[in-house]
C-alpha atoms as a PDB file:
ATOM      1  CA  UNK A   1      43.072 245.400 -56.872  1.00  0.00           C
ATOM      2  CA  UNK A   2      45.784 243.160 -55.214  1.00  0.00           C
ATOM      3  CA  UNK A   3      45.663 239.132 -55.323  1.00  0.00           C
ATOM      4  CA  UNK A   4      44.810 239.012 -51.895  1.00  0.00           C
ATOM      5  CA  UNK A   5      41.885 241.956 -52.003  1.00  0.00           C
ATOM      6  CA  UNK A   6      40.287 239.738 -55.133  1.00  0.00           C
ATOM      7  CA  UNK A   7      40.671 236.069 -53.189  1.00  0.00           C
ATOM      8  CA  UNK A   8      38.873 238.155 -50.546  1.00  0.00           C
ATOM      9  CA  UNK A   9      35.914 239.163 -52.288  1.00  0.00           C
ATOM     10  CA  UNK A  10      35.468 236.125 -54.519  1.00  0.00           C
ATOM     11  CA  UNK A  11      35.625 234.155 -51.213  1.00  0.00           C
ATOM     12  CA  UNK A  12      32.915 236.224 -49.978  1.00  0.00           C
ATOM     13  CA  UNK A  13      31.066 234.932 -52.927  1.00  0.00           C
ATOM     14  CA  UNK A  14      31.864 231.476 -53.017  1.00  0.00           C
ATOM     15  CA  UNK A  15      30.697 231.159 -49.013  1.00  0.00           C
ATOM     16  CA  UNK A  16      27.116 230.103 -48.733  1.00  0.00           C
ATOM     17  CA  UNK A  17      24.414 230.939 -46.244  1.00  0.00           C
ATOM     18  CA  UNK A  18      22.505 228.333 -48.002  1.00  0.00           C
ATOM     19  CA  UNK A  19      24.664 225.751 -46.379  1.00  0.00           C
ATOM     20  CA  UNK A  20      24.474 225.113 -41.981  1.00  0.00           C
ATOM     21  CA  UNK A  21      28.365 224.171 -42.161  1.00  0.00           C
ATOM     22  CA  UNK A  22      29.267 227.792 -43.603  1.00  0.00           C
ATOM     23  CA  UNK A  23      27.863 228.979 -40.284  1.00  0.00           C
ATOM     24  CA  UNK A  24      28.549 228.847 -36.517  1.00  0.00           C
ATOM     25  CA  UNK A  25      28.289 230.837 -33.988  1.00  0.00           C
ATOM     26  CA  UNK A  26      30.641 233.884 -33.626  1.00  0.00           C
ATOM     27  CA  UNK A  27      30.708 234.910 -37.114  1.00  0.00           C
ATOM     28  CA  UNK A  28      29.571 238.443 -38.841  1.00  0.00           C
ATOM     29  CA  UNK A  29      26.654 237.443 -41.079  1.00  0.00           C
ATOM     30  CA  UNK A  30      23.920 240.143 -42.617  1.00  0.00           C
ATOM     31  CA  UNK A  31      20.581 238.901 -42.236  1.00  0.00           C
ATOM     32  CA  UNK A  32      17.214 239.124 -43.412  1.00  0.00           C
ATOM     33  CA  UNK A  33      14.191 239.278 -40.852  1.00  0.00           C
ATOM     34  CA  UNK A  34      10.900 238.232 -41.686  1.00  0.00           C
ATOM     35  CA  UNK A  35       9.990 241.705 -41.853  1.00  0.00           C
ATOM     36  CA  UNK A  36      11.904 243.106 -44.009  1.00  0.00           C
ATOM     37  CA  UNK A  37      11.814 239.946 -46.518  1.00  0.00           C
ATOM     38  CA  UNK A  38       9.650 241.942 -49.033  1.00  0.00           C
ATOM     39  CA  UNK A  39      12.490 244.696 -49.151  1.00  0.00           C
ATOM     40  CA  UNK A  40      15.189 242.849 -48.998  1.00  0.00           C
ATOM     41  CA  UNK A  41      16.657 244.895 -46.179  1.00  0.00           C
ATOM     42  CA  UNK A  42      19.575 243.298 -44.200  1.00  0.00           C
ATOM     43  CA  UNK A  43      20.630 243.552 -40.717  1.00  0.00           C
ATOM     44  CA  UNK A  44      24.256 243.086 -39.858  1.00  0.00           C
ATOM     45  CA  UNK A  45      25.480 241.179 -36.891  1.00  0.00           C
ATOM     46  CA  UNK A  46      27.118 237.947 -35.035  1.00  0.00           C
ATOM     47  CA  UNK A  47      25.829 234.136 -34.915  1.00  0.00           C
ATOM     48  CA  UNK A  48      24.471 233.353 -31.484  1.00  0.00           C
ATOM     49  CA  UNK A  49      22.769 231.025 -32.088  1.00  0.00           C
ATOM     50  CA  UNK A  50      21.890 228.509 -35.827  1.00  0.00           C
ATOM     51  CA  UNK A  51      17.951 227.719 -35.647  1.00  0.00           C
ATOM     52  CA  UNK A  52      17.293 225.800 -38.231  1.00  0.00           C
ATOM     53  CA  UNK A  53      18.537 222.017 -38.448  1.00  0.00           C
ATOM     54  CA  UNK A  54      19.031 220.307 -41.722  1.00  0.00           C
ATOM     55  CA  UNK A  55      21.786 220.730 -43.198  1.00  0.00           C
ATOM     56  CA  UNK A  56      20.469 223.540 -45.993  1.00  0.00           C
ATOM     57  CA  UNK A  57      17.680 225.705 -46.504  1.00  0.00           C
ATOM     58  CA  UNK A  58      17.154 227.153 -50.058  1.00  0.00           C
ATOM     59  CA  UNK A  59      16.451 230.852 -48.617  1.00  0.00           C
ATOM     60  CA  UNK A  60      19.291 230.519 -45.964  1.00  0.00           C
ATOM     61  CA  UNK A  61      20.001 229.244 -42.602  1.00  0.00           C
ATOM     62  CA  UNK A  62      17.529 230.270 -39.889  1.00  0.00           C
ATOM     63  CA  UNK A  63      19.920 232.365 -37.132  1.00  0.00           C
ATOM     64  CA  UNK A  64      19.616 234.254 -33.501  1.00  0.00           C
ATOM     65  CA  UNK A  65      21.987 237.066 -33.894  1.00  0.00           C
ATOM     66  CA  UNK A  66      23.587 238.324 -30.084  1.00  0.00           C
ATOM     67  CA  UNK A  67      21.044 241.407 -30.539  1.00  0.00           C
ATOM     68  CA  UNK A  68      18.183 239.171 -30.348  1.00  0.00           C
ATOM     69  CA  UNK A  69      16.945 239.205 -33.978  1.00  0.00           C
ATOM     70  CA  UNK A  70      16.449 236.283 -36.152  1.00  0.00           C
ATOM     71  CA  UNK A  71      16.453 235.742 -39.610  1.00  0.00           C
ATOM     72  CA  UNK A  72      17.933 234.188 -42.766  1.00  0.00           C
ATOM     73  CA  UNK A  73      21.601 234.560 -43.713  1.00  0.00           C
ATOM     74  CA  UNK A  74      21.943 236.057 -46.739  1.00  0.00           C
ATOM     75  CA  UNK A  75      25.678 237.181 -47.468  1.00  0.00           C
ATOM     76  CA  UNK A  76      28.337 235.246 -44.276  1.00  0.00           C
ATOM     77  CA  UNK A  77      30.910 238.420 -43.697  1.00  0.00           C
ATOM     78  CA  UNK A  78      33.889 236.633 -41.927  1.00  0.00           C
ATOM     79  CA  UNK A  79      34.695 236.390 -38.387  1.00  0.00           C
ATOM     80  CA  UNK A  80      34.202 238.473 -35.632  1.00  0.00           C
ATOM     81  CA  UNK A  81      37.172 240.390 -35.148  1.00  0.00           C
END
């Protein structure tokens, strides 16, 4: 694994979806919806909109994906390229 390849990943790690000023709108985030909390099954997609207000959440910022669903961010993927 290159330098750049492991500053990627650990990045990935360091970012948290705990945190509202990780997030904004546009960006690739997997989700978990309310549903699916039980599992733990995530759903992939872009920030339309952030729902929930303070500043942090301990099981993730509330979020409106652009499909519609809404749910918790679990893991923040990058932007939306």
């Amino acid at each position: 694994m290159d330098d750049a390849s492991h500053f990627r990943a650990y990045k990935g790690i360091v970012v948290d979806g705990t945190n509202r000023e990780n997030i904004r709108p546009g960006i690739k985030v997997q989700i978990v919806l309310k549903k699916d909390q039980r599992s733990g099954k995530l759903t992939e997609g872009v920030v339309k909109d952030l729902l929930t207000k303070s500043g942090s959440h301990p099981h993730g910022i509330k979020v409106r994906l652009e499909s519609g669903d809404v749910g918790r961010v679990k893991e923040i993927l990058g932007d939306n390229e």
